[in-house]
N, C-alpha and C. Protein backbone atom coordinates (compact mmCIF):
# COMPACT_ATOMS: atom_id res chain seq x y z
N UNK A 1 0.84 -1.19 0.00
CA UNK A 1 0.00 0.00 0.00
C UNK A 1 0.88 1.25 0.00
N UNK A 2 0.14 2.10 -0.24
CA UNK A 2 1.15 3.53 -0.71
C UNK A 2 0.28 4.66 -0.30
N UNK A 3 -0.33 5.40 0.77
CA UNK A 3 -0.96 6.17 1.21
C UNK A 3 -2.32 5.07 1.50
N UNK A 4 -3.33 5.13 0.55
CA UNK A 4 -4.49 4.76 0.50
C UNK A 4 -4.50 3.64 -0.45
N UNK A 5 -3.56 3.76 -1.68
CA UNK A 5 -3.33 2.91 -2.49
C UNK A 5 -2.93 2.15 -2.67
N UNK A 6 -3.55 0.82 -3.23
CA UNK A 6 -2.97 -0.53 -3.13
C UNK A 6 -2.20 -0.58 -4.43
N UNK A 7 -0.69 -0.79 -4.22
CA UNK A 7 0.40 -0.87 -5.34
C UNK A 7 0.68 -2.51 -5.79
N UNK A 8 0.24 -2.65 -6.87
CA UNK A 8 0.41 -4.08 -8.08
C UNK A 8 1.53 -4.34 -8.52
N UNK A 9 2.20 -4.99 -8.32
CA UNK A 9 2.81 -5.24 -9.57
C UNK A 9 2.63 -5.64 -10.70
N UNK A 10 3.00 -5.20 -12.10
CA UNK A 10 2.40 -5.61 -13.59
C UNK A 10 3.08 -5.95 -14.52
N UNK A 11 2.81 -6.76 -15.63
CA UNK A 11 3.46 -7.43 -16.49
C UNK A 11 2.65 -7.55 -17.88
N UNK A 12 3.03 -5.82 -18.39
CA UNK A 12 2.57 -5.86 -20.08
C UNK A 12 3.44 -5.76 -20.61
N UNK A 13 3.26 -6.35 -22.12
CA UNK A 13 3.99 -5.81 -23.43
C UNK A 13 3.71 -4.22 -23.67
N UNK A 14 4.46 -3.36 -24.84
CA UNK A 14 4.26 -2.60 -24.91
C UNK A 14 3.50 -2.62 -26.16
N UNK A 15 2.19 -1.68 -26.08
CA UNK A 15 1.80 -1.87 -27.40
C UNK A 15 0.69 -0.83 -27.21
N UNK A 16 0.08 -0.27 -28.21
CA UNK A 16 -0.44 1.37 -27.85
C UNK A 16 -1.50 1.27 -27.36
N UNK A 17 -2.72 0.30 -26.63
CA UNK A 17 -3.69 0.32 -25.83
C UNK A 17 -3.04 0.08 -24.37
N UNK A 18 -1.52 -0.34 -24.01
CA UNK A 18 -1.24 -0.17 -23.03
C UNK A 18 -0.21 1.09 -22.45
N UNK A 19 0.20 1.61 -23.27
CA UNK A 19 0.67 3.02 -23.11
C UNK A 19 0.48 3.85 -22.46
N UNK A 20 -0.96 4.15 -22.51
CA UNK A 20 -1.16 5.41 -21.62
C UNK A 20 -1.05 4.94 -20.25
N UNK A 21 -1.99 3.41 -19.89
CA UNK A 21 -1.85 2.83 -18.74
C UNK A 21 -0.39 2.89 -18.33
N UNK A 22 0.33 2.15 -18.63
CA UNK A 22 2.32 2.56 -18.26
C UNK A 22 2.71 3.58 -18.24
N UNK A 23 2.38 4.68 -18.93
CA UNK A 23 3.36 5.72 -18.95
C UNK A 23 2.42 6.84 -17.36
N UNK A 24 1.16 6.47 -17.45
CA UNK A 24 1.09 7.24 -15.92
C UNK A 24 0.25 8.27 -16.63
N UNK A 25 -0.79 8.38 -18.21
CA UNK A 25 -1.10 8.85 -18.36
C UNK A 25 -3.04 9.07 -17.98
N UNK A 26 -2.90 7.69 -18.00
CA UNK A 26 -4.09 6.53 -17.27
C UNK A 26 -3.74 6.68 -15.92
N UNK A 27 -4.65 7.12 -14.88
CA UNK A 27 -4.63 7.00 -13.22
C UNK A 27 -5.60 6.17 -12.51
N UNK A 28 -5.34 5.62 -11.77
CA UNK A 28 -6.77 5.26 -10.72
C UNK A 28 -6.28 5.82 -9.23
N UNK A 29 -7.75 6.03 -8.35
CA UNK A 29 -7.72 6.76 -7.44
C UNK A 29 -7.43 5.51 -6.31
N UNK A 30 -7.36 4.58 -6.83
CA UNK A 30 -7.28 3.26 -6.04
C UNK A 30 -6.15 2.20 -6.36
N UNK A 31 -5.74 2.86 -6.94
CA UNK A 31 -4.70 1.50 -7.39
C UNK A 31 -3.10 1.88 -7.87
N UNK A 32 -1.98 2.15 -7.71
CA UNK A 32 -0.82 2.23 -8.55
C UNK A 32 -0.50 1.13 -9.03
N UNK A 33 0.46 0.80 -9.74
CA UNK A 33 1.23 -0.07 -10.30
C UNK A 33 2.43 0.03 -10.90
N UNK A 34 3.58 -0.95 -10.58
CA UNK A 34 5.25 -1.21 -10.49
C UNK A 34 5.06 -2.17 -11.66
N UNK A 35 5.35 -2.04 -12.94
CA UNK A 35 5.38 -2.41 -14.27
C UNK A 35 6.60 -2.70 -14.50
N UNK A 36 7.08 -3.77 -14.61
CA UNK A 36 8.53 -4.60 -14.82
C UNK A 36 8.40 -4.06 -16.70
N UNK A 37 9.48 -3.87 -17.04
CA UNK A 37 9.76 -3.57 -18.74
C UNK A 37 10.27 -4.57 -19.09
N UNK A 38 9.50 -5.27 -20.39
CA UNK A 38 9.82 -6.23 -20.88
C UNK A 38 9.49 -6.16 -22.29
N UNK A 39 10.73 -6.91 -23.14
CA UNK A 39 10.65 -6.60 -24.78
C UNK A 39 9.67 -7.53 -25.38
N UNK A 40 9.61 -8.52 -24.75
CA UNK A 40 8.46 -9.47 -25.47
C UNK A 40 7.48 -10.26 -24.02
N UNK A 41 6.54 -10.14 -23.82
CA UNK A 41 5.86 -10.61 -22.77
C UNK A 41 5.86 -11.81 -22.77
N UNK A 42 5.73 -12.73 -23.78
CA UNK A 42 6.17 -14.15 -23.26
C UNK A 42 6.48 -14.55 -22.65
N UNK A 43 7.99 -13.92 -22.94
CA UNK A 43 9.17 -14.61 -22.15
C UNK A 43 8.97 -14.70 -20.16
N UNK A 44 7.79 -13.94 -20.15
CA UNK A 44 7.50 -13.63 -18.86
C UNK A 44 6.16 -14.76 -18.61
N UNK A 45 5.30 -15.58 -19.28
CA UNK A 45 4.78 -16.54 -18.96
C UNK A 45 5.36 -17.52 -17.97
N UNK A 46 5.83 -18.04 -18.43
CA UNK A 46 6.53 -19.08 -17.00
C UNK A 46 6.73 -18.70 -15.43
N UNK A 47 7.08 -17.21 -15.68
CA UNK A 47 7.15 -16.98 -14.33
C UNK A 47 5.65 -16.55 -13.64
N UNK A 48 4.86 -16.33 -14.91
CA UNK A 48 3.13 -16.09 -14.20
C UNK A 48 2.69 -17.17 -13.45
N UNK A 49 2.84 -18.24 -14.28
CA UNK A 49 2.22 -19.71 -13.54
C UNK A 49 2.95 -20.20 -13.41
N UNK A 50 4.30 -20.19 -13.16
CA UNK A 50 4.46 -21.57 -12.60
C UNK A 50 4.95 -20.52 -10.84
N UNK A 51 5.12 -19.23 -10.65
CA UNK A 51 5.99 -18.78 -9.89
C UNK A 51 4.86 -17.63 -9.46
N UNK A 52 3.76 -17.26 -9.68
CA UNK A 52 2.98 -15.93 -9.20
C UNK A 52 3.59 -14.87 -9.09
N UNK A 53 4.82 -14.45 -10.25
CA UNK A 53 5.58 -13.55 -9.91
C UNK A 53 4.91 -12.03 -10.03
N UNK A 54 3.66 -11.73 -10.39
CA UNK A 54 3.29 -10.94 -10.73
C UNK A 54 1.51 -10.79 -10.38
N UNK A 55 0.94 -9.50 -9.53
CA UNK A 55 0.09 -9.73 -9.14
C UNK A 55 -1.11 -8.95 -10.10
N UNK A 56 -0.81 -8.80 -11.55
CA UNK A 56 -1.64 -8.66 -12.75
C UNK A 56 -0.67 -8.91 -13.80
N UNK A 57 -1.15 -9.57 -15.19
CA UNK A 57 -0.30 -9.99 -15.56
C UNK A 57 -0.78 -10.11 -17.14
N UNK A 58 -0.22 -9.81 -18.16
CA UNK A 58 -0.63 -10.21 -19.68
C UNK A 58 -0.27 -11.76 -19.73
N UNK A 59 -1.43 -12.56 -20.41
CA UNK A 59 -1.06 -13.78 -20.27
C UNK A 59 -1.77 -14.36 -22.07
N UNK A 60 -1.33 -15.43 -22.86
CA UNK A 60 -1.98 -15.90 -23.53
C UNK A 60 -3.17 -16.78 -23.03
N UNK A 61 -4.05 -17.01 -23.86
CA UNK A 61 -5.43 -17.60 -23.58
C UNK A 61 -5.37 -19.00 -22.93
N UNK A 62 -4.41 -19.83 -23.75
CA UNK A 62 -4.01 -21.40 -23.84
C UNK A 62 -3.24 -21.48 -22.62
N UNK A 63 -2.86 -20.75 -22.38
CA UNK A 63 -1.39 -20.45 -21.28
C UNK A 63 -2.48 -20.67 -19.88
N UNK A 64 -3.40 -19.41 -19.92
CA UNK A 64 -4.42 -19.42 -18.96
C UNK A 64 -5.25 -20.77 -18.71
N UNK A 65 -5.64 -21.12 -19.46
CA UNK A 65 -6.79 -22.63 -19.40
C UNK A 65 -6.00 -23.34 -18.56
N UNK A 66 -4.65 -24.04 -19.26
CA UNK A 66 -3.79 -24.76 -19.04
C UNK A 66 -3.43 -24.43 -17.51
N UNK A 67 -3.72 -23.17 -16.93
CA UNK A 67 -2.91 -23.01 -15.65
C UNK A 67 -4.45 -23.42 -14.85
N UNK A 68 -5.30 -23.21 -15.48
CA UNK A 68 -6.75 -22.91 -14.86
C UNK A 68 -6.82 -24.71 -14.55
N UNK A 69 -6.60 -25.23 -15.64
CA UNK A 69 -6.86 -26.22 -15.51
C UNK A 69 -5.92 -27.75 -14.28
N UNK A 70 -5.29 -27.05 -13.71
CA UNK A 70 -4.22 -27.15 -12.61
C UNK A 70 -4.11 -26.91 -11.43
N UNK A 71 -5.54 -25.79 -11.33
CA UNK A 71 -5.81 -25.43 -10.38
C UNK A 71 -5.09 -24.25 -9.68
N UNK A 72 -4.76 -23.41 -10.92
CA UNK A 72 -3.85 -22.37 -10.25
C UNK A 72 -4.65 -21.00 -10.19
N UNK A 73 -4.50 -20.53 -9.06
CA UNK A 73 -5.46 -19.26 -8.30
C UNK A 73 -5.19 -18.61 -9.44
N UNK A 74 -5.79 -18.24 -10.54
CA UNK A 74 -5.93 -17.24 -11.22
C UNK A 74 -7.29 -16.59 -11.75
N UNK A 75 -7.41 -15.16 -11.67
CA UNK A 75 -8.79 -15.14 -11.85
C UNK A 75 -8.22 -14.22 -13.80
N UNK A 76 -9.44 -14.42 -14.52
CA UNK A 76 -9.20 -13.97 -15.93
C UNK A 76 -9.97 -13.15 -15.92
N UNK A 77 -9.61 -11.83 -16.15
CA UNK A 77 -9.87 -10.22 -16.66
C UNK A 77 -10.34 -10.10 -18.36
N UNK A 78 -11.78 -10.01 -18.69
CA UNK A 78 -11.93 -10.52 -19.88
C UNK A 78 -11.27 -9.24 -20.79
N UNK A 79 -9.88 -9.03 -20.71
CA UNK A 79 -10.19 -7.52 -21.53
C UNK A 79 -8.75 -8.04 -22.37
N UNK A 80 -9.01 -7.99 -23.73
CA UNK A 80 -7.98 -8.60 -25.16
C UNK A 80 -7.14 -7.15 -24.87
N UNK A 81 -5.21 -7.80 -24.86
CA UNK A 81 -4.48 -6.61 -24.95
C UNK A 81 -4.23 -6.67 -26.64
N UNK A 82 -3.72 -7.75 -27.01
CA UNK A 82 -3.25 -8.06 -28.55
C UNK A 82 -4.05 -9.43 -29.08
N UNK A 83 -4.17 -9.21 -30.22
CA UNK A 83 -4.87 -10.66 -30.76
C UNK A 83 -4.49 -10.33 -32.40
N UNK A 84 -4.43 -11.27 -32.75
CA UNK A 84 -4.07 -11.29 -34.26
C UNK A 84 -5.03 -12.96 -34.83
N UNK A 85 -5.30 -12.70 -36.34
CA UNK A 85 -5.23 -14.01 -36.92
C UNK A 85 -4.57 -15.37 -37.22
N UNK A 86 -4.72 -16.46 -37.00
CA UNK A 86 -3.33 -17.32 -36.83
C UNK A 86 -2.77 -18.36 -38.54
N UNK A 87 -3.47 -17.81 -39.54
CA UNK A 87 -3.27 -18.28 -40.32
C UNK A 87 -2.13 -18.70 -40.88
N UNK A 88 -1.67 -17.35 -41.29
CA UNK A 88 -0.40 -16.75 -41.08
C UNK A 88 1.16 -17.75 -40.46
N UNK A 89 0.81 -17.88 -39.59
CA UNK A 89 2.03 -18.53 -38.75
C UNK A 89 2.98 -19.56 -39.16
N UNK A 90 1.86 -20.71 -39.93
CA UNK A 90 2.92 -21.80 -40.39
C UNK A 90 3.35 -21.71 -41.50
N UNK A 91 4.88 -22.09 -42.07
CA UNK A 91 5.21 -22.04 -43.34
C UNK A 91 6.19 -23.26 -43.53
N UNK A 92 6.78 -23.16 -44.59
CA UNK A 92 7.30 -24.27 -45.54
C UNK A 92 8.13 -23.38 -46.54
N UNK A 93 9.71 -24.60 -46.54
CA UNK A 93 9.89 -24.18 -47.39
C UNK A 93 10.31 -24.38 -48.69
N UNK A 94 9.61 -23.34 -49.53
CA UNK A 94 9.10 -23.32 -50.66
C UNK A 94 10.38 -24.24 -52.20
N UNK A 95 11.76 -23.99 -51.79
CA UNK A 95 12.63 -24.59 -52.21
C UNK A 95 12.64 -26.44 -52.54
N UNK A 96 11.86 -26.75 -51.35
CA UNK A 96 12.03 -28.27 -51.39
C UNK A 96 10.63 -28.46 -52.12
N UNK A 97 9.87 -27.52 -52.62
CA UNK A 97 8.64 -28.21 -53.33
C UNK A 97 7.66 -27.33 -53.07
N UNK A 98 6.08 -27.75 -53.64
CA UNK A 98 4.57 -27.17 -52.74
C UNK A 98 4.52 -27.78 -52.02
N UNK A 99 4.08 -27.59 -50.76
CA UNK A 99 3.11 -27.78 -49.60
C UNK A 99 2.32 -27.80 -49.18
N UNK A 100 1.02 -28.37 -49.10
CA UNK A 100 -0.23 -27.75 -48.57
C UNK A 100 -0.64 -28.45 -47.74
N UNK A 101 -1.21 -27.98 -46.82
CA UNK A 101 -2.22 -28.27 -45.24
C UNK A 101 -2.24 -29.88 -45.04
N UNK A 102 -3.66 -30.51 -46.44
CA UNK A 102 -3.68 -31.66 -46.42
C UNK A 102 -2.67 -32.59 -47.04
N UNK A 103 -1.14 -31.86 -47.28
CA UNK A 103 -0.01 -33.33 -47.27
C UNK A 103 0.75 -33.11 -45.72
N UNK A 104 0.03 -32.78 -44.56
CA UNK A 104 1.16 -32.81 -43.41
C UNK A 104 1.17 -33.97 -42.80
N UNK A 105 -0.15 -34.59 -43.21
CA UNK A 105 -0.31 -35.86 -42.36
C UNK A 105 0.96 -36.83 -42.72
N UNK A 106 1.42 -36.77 -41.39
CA UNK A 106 2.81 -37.93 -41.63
C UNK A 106 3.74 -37.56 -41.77
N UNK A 107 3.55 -35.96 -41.58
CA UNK A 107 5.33 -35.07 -41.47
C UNK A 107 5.59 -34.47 -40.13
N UNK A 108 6.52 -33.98 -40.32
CA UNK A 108 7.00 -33.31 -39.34
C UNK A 108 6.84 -31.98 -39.24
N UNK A 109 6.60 -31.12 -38.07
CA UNK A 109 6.26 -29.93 -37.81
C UNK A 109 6.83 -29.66 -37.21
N UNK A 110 7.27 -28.55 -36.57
CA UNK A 110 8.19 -27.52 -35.89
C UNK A 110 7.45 -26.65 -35.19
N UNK A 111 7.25 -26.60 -33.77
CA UNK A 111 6.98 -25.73 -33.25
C UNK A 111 7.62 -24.99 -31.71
N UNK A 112 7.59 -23.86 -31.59
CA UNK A 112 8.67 -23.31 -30.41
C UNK A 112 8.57 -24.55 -29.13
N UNK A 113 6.96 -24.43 -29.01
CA UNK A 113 6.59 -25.41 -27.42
C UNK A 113 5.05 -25.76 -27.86
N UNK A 114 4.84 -27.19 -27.60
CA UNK A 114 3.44 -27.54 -28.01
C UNK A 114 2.49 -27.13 -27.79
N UNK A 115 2.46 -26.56 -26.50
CA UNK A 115 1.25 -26.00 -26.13
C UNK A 115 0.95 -23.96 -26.26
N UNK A 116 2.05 -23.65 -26.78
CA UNK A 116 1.81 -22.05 -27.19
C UNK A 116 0.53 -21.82 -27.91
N UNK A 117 0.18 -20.82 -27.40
CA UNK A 117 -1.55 -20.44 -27.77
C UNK A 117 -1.79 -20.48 -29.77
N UNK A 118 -0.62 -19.76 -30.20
CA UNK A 118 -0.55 -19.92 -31.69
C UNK A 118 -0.66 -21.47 -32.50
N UNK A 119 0.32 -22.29 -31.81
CA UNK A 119 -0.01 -23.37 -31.80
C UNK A 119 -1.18 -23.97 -31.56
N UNK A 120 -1.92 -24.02 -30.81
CA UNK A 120 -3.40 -24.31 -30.94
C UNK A 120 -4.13 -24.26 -31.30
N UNK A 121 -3.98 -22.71 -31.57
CA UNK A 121 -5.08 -22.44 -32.92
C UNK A 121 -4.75 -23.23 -34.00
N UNK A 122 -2.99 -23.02 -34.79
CA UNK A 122 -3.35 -23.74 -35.66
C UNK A 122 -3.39 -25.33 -35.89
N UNK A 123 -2.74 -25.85 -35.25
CA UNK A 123 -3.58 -27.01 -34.95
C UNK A 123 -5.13 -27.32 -35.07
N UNK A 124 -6.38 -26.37 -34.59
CA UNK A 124 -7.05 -26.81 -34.69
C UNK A 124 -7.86 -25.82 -35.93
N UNK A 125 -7.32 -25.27 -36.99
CA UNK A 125 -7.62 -24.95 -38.16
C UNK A 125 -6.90 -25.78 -38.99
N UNK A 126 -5.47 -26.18 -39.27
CA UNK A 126 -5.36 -27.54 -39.79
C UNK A 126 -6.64 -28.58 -39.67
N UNK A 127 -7.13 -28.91 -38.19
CA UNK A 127 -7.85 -30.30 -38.44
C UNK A 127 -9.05 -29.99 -38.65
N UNK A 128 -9.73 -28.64 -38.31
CA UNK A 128 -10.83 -28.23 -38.68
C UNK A 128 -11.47 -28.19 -40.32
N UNK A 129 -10.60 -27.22 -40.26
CA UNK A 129 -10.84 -27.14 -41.99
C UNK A 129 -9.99 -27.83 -43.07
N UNK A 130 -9.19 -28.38 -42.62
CA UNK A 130 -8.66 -28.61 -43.88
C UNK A 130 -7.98 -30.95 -43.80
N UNK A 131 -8.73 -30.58 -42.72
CA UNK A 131 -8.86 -32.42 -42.28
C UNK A 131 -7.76 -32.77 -42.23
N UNK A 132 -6.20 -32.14 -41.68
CA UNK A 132 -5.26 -33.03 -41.19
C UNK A 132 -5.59 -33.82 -39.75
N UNK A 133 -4.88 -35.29 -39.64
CA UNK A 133 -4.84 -35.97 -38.81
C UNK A 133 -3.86 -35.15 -37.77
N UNK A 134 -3.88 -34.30 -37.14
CA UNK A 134 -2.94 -34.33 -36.03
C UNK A 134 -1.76 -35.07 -35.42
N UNK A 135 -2.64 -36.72 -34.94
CA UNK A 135 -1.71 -37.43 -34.78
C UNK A 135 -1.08 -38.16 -35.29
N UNK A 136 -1.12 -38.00 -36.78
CA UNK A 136 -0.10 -38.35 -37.33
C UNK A 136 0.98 -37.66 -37.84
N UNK A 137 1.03 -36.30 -37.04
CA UNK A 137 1.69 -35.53 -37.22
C UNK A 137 3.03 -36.19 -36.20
N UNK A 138 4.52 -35.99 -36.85
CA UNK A 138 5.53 -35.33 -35.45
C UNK A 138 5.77 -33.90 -34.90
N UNK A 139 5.59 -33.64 -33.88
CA UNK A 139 5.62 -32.04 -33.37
C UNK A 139 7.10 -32.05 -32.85
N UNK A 140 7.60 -31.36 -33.34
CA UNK A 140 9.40 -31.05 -32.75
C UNK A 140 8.88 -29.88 -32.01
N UNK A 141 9.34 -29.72 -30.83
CA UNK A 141 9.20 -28.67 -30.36
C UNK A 141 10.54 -28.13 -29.48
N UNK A 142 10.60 -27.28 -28.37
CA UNK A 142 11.74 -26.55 -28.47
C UNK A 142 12.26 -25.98 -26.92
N UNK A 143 10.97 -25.79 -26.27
CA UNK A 143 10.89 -25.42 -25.16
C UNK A 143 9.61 -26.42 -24.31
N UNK A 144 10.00 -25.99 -22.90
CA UNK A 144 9.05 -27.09 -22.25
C UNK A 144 7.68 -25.83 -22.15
N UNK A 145 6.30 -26.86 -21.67
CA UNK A 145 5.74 -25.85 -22.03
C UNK A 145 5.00 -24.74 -20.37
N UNK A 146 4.63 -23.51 -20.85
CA UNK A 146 4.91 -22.84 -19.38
C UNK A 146 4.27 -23.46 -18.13
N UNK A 147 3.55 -24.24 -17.80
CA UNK A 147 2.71 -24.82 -16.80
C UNK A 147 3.79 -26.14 -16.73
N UNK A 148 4.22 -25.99 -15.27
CA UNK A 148 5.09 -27.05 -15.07
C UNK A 148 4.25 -28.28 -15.09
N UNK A 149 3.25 -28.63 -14.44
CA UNK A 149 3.04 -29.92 -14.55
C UNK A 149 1.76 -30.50 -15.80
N UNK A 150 1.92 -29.75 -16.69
CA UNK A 150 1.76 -30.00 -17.73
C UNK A 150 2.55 -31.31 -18.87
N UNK A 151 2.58 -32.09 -19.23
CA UNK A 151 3.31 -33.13 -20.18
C UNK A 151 2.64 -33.45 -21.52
N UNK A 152 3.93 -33.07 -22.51
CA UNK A 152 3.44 -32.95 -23.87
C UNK A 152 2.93 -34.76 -24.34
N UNK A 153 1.92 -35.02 -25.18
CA UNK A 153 1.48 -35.93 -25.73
C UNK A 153 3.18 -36.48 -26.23
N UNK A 154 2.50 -38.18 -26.82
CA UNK A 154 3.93 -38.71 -27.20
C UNK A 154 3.75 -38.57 -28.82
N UNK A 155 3.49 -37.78 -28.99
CA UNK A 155 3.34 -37.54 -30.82
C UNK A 155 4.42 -36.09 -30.58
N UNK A 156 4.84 -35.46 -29.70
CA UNK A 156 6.01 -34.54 -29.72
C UNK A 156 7.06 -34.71 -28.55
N UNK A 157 8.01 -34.32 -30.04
CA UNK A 157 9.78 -35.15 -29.68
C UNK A 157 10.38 -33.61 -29.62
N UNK A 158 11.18 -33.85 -28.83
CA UNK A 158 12.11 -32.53 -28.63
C UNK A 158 13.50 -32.06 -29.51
N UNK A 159 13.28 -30.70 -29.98
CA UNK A 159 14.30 -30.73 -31.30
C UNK A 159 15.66 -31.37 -30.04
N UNK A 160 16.69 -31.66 -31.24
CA UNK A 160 18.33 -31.81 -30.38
C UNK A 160 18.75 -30.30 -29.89
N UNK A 161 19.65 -30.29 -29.02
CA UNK A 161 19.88 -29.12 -28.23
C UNK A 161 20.94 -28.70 -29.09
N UNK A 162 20.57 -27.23 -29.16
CA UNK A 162 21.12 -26.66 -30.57
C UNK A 162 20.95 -25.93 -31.83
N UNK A 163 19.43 -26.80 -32.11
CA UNK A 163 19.09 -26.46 -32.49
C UNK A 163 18.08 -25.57 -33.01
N UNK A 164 17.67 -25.02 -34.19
CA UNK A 164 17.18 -23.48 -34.37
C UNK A 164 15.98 -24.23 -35.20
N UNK A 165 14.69 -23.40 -35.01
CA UNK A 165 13.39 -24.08 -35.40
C UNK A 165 13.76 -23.57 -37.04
N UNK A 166 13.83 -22.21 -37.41
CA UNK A 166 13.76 -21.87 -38.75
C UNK A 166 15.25 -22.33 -39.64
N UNK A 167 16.26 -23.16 -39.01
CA UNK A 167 17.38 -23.51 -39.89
C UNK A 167 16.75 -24.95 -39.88
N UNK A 168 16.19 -25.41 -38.98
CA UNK A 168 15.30 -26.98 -39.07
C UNK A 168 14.80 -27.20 -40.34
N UNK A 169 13.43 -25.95 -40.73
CA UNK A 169 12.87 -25.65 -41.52
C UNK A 169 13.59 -25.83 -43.36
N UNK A 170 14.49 -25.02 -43.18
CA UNK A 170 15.41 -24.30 -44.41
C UNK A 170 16.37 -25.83 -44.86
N UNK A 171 16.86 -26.43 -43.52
CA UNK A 171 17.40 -27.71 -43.80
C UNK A 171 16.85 -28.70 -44.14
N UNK A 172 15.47 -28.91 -43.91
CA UNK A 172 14.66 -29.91 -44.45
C UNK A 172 14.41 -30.95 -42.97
N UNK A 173 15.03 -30.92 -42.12
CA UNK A 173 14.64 -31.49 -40.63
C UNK A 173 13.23 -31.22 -40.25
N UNK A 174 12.50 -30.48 -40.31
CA UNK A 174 11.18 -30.69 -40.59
C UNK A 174 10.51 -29.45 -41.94
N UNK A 175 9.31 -30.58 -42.33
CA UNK A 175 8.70 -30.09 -43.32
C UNK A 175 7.51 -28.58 -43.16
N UNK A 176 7.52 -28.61 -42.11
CA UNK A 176 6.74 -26.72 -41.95
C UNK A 176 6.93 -26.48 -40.40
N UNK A 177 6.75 -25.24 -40.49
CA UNK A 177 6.85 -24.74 -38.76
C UNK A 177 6.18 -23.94 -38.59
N UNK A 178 5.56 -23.60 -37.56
CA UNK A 178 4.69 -22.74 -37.17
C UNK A 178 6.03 -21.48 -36.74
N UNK A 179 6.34 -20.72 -37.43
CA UNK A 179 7.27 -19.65 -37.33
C UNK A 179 6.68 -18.01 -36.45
N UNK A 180 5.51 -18.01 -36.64
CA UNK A 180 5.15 -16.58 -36.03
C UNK A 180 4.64 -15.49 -37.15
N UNK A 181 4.80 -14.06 -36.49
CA UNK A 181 3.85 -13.13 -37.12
C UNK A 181 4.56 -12.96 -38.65
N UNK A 182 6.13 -12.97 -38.69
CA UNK A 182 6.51 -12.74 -40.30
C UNK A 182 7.28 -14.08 -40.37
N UNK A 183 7.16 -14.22 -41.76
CA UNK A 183 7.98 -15.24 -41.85
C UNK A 183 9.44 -14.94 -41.95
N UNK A 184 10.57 -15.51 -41.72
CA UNK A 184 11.79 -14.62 -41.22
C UNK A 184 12.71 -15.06 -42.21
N UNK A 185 12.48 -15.50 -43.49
CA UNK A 185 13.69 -15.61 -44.73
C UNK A 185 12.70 -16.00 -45.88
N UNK A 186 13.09 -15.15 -46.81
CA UNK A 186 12.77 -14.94 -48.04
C UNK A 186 12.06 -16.74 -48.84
N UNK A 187 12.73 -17.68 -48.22
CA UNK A 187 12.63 -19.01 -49.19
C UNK A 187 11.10 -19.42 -48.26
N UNK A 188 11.11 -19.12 -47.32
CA UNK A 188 9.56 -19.68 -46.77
C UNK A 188 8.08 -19.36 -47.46
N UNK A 189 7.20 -19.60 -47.39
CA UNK A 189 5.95 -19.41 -47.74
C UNK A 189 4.95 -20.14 -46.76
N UNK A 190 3.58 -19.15 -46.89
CA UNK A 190 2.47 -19.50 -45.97
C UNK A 190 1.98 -20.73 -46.73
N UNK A 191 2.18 -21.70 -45.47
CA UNK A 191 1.25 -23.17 -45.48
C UNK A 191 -0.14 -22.67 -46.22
N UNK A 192 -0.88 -21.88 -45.60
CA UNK A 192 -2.13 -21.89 -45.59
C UNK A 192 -2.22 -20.71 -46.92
N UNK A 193 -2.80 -21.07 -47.94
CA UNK A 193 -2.64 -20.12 -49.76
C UNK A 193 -3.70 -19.19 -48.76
N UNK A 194 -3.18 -17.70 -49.10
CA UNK A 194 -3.83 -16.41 -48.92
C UNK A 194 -4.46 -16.30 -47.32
N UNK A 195 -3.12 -16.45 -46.85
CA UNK A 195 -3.52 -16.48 -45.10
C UNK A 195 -4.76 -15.73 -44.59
N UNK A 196 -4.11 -14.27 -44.78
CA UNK A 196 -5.08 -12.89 -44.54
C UNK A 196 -6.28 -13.08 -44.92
N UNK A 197 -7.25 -13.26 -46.28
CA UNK A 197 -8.63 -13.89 -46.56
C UNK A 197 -9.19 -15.09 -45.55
N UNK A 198 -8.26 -15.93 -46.14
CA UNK A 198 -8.73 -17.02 -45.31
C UNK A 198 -8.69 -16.78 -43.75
N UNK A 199 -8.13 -16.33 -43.14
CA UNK A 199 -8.36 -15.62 -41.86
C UNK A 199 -9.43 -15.20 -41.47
N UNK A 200 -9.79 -13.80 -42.28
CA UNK A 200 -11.16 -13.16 -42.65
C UNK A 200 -12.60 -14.26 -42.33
N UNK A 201 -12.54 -15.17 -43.16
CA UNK A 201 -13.10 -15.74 -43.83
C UNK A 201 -13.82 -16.73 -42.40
N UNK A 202 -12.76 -16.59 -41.85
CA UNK A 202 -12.59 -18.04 -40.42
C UNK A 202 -12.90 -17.55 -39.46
């Protein structure tokens, strides 16, 4: 407490609906808050749930369930800081051939950590719409995932230590990866033909 005021600690990304709140341009007559600076909020998941390091906190959706589902004291604030479409995310690359959605069954995929919220989604727009088997997918993944007592299915194997998801990709060690918001070298291309529409569309 700080006079009358109960002082939080907080854990956002920066991004311009949280701005004014951080910079102190946004007040409450009831509340301050001690905002740790951080370049990518992620990286600060693990320490939400598995460690309560933070007594408000930006969290992904999947991240949340998963902790919810564990039984971890968290209550969810329905208010979206960032959200994007997930179409987008997985790619292939384009050098070793075409690719599309329904030839993954029976390849290999690349993803940071199995259970990342991006990951889920597309996972379940792969099997939704476009009828891949999942489990006949291999999931390489990369990191453990943030809810400690969480354990990945046995359909995902852990890349070797060392290694880099997008040189995986480029090397042919697996056949697409769920890479993120850009794709990060020129030879990749979106899994999914005309992400952005089809996004729309979904």
């Amino acid at each position: 407490m700080t006079g009358n005021k109960l002082k939080l600690s907080a854990m956002f990304g920066n991004y311009p609906n949280t701005q004014a709140l951080k910079s102190g341009k946004l007040k409450s007559d009831l509340v301050d808050f001690d905002f740790v600076e951080v370049k990518v909020a992620n990286n600060q998941f693990k320490n939400v749930v598995r460690d309560a390091k933070y007594d408000l906190a930006e969290l992904a959706i999947v991240t949340y369930l998963q902790a919810k589902s564990f039984n971890k004291p968290y209550v969810l604030i329905p208010a979206v800081i960032v959200s994007r479409g997930q179409h987008h995310t997985i790619a292939y690359n384009a050098e070793r051939g075409t690719l599309r959605p329904s030839d993954l069954n029976g390849k290999r995929v690349g993803v940071r950590a199995y259970t990342v919220t991006t990951g889920v989604w597309v996972r379940g727009i792969l099997a939704s719409d476009y009828g891949v088997d999942l489990n006949s997918i291999e999931w390489i993944s990369f990191e453990d995932p943030h809810v400690a007592e969480y354990h990945d299915p046995a359909i995902v194997k852990r890349a070797p230590a060392g290694k880099e998801l997008v040189q995986m990709l480029l090397d042919g060690e697996v056949d697409a990866a769920i890479v993120g918001d850009k794709l990060p070298d020129p030879r990749l291309k979106h899994l999914i033909p005309d992400p952005e529409p089809a996004a729309k569309r979904w």
